[in-house]
C-alpha atoms as a PDB file:
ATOM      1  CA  UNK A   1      -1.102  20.629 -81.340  1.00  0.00           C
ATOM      2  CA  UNK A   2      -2.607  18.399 -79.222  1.00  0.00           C
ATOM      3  CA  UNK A   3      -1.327  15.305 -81.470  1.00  0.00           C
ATOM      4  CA  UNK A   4       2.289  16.703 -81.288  1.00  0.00           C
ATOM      5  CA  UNK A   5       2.316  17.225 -77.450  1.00  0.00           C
ATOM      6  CA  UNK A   6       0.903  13.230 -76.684  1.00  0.00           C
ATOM      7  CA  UNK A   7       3.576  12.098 -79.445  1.00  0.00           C
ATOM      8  CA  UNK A   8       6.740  14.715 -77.951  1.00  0.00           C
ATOM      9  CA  UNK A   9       8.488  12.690 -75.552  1.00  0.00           C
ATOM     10  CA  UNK A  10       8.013  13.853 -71.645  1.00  0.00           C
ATOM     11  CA  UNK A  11      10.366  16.210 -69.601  1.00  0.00           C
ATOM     12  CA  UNK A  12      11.840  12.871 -67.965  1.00  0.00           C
ATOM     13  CA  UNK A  13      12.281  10.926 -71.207  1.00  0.00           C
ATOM     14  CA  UNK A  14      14.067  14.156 -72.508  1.00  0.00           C
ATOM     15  CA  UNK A  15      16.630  14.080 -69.732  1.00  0.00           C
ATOM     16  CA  UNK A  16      17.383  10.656 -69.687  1.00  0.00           C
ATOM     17  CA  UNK A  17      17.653  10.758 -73.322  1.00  0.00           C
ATOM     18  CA  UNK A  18      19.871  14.014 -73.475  1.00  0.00           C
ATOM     19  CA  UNK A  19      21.981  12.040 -70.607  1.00  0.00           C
ATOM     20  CA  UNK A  20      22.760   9.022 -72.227  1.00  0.00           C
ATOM     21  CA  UNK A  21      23.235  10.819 -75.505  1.00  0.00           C
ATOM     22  CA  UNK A  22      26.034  12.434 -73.390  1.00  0.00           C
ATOM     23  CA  UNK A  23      27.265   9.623 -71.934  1.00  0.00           C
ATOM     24  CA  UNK A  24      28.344   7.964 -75.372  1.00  0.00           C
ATOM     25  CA  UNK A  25      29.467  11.032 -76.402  1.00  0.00           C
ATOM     26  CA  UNK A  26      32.090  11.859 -73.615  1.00  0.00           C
ATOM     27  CA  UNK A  27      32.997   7.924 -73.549  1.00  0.00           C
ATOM     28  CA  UNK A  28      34.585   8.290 -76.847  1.00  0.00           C
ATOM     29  CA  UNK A  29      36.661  10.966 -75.433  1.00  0.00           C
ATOM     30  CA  UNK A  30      38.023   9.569 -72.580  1.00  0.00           C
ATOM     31  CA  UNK A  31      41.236   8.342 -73.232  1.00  0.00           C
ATOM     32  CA  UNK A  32      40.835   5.074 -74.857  1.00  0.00           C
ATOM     33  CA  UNK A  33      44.025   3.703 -72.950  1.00  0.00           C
ATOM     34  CA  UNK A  34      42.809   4.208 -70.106  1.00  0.00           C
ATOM     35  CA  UNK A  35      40.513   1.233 -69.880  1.00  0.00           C
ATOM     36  CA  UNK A  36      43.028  -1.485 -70.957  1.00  0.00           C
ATOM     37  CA  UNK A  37      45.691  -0.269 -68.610  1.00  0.00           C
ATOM     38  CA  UNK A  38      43.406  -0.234 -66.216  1.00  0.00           C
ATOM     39  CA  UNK A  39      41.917  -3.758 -66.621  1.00  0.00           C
ATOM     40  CA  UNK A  40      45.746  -4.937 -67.182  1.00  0.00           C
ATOM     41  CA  UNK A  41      46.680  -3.595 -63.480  1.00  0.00           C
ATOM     42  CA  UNK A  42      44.010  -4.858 -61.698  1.00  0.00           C
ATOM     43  CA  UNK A  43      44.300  -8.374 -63.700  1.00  0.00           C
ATOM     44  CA  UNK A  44      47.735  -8.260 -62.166  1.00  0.00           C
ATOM     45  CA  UNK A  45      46.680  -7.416 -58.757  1.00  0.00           C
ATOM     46  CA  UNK A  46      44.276 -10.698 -58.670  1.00  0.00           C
ATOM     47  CA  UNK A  47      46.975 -12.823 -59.872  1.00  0.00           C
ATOM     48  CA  UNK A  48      49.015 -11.374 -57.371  1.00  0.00           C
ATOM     49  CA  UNK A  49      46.622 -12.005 -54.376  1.00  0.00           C
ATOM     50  CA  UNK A  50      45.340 -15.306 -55.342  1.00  0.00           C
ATOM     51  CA  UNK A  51      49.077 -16.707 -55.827  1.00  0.00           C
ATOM     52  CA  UNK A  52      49.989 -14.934 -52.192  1.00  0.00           C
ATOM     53  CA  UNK A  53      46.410 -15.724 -50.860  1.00  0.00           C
ATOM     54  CA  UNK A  54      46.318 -11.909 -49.474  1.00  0.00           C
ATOM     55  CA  UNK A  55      43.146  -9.967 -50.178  1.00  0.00           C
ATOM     56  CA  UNK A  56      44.830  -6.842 -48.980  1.00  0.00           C
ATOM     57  CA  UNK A  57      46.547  -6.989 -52.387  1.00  0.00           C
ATOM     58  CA  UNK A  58      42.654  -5.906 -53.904  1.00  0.00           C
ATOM     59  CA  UNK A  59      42.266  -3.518 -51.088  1.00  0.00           C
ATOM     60  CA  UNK A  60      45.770  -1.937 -52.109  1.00  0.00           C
ATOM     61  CA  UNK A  61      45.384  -1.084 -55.691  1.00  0.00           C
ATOM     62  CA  UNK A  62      41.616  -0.399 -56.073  1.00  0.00           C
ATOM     63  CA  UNK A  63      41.491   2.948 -54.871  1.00  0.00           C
ATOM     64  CA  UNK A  64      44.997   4.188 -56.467  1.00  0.00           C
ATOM     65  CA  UNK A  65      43.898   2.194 -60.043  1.00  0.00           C
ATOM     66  CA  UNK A  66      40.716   4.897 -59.456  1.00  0.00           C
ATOM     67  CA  UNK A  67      42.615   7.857 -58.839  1.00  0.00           C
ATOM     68  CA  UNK A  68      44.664   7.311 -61.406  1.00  0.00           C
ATOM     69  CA  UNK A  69      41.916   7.254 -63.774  1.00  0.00           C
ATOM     70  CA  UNK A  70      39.759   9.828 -62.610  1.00  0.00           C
ATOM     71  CA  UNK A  71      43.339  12.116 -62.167  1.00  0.00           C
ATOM     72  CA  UNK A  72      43.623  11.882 -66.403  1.00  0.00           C
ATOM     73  CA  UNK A  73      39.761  12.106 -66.947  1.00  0.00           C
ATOM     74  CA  UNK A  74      39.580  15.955 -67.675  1.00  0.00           C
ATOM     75  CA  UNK A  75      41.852  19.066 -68.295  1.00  0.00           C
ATOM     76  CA  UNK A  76      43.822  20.531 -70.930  1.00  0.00           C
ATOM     77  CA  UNK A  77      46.602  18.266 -70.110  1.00  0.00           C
ATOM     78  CA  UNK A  78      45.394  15.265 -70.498  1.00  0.00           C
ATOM     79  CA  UNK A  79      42.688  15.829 -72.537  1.00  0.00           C
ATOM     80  CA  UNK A  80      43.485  17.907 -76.023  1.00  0.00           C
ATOM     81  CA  UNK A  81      39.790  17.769 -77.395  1.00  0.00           C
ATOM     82  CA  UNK A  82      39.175  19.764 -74.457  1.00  0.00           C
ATOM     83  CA  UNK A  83      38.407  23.088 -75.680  1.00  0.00           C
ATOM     84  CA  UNK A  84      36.348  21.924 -78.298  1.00  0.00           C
ATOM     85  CA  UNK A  85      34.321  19.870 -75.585  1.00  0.00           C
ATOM     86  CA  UNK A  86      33.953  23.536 -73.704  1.00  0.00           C
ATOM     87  CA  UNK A  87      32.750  25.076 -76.837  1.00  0.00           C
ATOM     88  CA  UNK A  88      29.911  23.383 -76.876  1.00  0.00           C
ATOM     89  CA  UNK A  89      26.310  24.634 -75.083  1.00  0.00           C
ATOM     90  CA  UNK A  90      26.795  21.617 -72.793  1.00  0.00           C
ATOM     91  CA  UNK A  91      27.861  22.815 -69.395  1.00  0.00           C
ATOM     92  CA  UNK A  92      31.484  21.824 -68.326  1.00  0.00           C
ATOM     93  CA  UNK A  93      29.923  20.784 -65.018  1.00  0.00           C
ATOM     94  CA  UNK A  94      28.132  17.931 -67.027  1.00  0.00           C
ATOM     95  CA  UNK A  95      31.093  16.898 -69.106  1.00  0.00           C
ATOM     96  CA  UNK A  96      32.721  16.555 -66.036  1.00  0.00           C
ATOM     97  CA  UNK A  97      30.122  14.366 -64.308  1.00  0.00           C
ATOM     98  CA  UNK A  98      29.317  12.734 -67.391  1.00  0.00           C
ATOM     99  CA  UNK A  99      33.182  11.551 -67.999  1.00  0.00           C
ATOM    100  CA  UNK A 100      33.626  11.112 -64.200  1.00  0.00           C
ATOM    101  CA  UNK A 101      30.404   8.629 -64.292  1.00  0.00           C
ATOM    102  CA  UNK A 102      31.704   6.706 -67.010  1.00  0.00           C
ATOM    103  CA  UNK A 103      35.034   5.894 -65.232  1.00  0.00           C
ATOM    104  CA  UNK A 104      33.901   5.276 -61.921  1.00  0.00           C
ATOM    105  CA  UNK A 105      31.807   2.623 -62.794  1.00  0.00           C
ATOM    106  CA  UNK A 106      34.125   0.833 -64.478  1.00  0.00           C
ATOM    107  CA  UNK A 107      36.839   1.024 -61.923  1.00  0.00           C
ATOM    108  CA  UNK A 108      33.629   0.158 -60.045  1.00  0.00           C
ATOM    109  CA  UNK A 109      32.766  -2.945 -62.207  1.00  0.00           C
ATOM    110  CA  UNK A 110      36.512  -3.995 -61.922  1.00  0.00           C
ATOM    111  CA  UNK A 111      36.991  -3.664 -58.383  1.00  0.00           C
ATOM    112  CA  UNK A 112      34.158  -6.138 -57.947  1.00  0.00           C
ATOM    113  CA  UNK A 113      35.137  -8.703 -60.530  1.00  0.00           C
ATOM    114  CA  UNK A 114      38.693  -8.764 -58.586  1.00  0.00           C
ATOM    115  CA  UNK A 115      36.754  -9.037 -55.101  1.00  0.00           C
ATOM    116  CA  UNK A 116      34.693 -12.439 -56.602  1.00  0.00           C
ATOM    117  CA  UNK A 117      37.564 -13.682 -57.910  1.00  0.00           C
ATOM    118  CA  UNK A 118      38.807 -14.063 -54.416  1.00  0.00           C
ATOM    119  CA  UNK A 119      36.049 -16.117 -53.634  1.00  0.00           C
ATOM    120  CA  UNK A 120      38.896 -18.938 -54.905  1.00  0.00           C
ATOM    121  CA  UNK A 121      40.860 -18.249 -51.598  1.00  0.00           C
ATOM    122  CA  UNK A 122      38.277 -16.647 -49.150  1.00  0.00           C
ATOM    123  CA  UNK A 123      34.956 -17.751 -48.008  1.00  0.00           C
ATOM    124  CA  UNK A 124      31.626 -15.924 -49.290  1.00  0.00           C
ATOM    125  CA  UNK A 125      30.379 -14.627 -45.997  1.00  0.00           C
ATOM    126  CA  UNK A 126      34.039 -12.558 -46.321  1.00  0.00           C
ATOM    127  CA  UNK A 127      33.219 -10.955 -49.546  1.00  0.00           C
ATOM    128  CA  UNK A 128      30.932  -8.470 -48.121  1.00  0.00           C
ATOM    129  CA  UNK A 129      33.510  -6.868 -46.056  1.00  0.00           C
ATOM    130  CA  UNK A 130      36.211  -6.730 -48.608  1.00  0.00           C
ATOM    131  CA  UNK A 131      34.189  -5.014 -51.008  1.00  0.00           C
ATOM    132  CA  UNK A 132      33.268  -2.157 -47.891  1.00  0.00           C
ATOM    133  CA  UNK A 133      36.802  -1.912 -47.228  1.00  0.00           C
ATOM    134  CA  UNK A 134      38.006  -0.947 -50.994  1.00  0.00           C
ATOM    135  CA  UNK A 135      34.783   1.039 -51.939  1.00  0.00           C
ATOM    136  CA  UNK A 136      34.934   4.075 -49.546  1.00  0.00           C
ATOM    137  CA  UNK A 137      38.799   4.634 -49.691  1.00  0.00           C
ATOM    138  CA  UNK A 138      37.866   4.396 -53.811  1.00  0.00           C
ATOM    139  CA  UNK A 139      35.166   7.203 -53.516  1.00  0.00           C
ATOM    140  CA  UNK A 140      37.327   9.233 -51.062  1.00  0.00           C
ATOM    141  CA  UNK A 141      40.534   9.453 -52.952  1.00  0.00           C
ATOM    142  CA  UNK A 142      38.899   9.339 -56.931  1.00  0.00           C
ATOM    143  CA  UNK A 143      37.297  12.478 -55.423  1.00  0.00           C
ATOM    144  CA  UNK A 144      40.486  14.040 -53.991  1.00  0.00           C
ATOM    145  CA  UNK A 145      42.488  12.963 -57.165  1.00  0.00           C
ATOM    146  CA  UNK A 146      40.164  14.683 -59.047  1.00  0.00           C
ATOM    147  CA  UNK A 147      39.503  18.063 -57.452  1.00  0.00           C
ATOM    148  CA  UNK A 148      43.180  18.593 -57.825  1.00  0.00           C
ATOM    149  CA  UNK A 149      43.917  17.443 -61.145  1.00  0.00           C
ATOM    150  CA  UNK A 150      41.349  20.466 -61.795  1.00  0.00           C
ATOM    151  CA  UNK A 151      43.497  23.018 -59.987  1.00  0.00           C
ATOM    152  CA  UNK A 152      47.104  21.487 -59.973  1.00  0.00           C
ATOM    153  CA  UNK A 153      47.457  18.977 -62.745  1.00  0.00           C
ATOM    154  CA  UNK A 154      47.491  15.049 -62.900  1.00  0.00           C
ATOM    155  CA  UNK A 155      50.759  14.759 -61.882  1.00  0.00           C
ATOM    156  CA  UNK A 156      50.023  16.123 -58.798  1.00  0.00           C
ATOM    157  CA  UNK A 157      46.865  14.295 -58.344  1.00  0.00           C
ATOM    158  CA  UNK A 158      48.241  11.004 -58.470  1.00  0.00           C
ATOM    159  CA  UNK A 159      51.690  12.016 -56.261  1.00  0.00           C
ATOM    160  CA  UNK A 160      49.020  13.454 -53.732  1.00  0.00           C
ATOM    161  CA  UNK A 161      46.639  10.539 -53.657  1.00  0.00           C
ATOM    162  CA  UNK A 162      49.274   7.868 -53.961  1.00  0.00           C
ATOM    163  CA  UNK A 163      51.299   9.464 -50.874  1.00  0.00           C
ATOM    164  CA  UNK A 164      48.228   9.280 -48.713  1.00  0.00           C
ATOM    165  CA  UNK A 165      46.962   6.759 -49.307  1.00  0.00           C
ATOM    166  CA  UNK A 166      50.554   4.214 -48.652  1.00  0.00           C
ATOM    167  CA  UNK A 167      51.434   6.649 -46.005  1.00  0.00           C
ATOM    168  CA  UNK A 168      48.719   4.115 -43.711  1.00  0.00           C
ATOM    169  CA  UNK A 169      50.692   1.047 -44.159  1.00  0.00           C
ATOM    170  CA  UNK A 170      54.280   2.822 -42.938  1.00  0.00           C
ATOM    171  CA  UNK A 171      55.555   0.461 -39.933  1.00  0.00           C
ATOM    172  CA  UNK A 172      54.327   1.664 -36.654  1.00  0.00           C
ATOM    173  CA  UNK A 173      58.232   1.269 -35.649  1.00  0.00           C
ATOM    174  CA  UNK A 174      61.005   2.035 -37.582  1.00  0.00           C
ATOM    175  CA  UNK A 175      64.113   0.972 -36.625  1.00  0.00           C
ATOM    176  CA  UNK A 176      66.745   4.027 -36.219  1.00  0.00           C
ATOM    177  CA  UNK A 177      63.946   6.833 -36.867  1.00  0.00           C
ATOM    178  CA  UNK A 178      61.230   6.450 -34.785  1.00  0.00           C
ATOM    179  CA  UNK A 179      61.684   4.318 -31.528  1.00  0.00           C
ATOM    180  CA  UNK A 180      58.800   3.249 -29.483  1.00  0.00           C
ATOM    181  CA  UNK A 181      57.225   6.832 -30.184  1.00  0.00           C
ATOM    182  CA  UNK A 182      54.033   7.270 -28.725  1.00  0.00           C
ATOM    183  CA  UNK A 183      53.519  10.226 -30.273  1.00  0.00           C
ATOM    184  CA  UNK A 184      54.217   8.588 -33.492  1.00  0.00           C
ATOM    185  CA  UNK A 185      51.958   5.704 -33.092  1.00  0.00           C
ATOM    186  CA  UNK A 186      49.238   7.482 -32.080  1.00  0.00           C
ATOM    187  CA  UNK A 187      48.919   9.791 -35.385  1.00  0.00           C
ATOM    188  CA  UNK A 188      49.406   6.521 -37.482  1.00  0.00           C
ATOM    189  CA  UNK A 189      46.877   4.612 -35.897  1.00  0.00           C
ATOM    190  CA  UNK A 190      44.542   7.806 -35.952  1.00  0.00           C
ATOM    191  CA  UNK A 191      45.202   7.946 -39.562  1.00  0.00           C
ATOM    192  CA  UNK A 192      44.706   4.318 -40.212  1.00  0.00           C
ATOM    193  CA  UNK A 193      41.171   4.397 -38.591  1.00  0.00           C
ATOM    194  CA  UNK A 194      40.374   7.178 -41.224  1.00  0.00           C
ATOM    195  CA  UNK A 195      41.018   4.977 -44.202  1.00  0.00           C
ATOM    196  CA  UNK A 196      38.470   2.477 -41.580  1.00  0.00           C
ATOM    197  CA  UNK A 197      35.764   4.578 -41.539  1.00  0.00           C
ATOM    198  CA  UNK A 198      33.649   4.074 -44.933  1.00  0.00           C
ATOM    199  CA  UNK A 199      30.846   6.633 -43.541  1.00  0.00           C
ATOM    200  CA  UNK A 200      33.926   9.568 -42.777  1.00  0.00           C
ATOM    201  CA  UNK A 201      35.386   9.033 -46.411  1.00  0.00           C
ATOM    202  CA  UNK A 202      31.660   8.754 -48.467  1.00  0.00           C
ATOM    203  CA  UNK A 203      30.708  12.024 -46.130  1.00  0.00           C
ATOM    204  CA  UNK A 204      34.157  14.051 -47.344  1.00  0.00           C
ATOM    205  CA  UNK A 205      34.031  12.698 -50.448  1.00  0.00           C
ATOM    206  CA  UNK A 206      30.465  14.660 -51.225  1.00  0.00           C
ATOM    207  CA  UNK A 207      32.291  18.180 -50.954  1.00  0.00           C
ATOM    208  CA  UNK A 208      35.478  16.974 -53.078  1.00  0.00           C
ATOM    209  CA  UNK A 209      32.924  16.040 -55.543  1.00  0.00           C
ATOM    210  CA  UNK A 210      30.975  19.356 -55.786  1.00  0.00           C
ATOM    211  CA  UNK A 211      34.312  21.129 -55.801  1.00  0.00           C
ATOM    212  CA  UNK A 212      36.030  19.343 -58.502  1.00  0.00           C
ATOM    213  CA  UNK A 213      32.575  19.849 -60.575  1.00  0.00           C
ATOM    214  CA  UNK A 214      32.122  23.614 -59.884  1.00  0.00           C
ATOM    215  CA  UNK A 215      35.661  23.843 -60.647  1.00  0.00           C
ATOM    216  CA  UNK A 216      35.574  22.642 -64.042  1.00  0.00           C
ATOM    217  CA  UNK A 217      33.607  25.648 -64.997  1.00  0.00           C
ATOM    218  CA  UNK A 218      36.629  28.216 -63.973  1.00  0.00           C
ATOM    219  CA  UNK A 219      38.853  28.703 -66.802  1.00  0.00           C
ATOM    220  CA  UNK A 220      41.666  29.687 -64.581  1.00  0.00           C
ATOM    221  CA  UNK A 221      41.536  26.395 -63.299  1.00  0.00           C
ATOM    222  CA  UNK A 222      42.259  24.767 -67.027  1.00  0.00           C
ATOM    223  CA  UNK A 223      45.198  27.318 -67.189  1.00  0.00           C
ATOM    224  CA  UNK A 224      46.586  26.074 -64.326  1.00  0.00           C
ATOM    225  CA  UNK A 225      46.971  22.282 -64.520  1.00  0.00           C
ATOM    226  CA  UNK A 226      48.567  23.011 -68.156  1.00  0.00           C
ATOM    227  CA  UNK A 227      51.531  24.755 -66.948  1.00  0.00           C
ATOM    228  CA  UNK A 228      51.857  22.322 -64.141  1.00  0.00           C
END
């Protein structure tokens, strides 16, 4: 006995073990065309800013590549292997978190290789800030994409997080509808600082999170986004 407890592997070797054994497990699920498409958009999106020269091209499609991605991640809908995945003694929570892991550190890993590869048009001492100003936003919104894929489906998800996230960059003034409007400019520029604010959106990003995971484990939920 003694023998087989020094050769058993510890409780922490277990879980990291039993985690990465998930890991490869729910990578194989994901959709496999998610990664290309993804890669193929934000390859565009450098090509497009280092032929303009404008970095807010990176800052632009990082977050919405993200929601995209994590909007098709889980659900009947998307996702036919789905039950099968449920029927397993592996929590849905942890599918969830393990698929959601997976997927936001690629979008992760891609976001960064199209912030260096601005280094060809900005200097280095910029590259900080550009990566602060796509990585909260990216949280924020892969969060709110996927709560309500959970609840309302993926096309709803990405028509939600696509809206608010371009609704910042509508024209302070637009000519015929809204004419030197304080009222108007006020709420824009209120609502542009939010998308400013990288502690605001990692802070409301935390509940998003916890919802979308404790939602995965309400069947009604699954029900829902199907007939959406």
């Amino acid at each position: 006995k003694v023998k087989q407890k020094l050769r058993s592997p510890g409780p922490l070797i277990s879980v990291v073990r039993q985690a990465w054994q998930l890991l490869r497990a729910q990578t194989s699920l994901v959709q496999s065309e998610l990664w290309p498409v993804s890669a193929l958009v934000m390859g565009i999106g450098i090509l497009v800013a280092l032929i303009s020269k404008q970095t807010l091209v990176i800052h632009l499609i990082s977050p919405i590549v993200a929601a995209s991605a994590l909007a098709v991640v889980y659900g009947p809908d998307r996702d036919p292997a789905i039950e099968l995945s449920r029927s397993t003694p592996t929590s849905a929570w942890k599918i969830l978190f393990a698929r959601l892991s997976i997927v936001s550190c690629y979008n992760l890993v891609l976001g960064l290789l199209a912030s260096f590869a601005l280094l060809f048009i900005i200097p280095v001492d910029m590259l900080g800030s550009i990566i602060l100003g796509w990585i909260a936003p990216l949280v924020f919104l892969s969060a709110l994409a996927l709560l309500i894929s959970i609840w309302w489906g993926t096309s709803t998800a990405i028509t939600v997080s696509y809206g608010l996230w371009l609704a910042q960059f509508l024209p302070f003034h637009v000519d015929g509808l809204y004419i030197n409007n304080p009222h108007w400019t006020t709420i824009l520029s209120v609502y542009k600082d939010f998308w400013h604010n990288p502690f605001l959106l990692f802070l409301l990003a935390l509940p998003l999170l916890a919802g979308a995971l404790w939602s995965a484990n309400k069947p009604e939920n699954h029900l829902k986004s199907v007939n959406s």
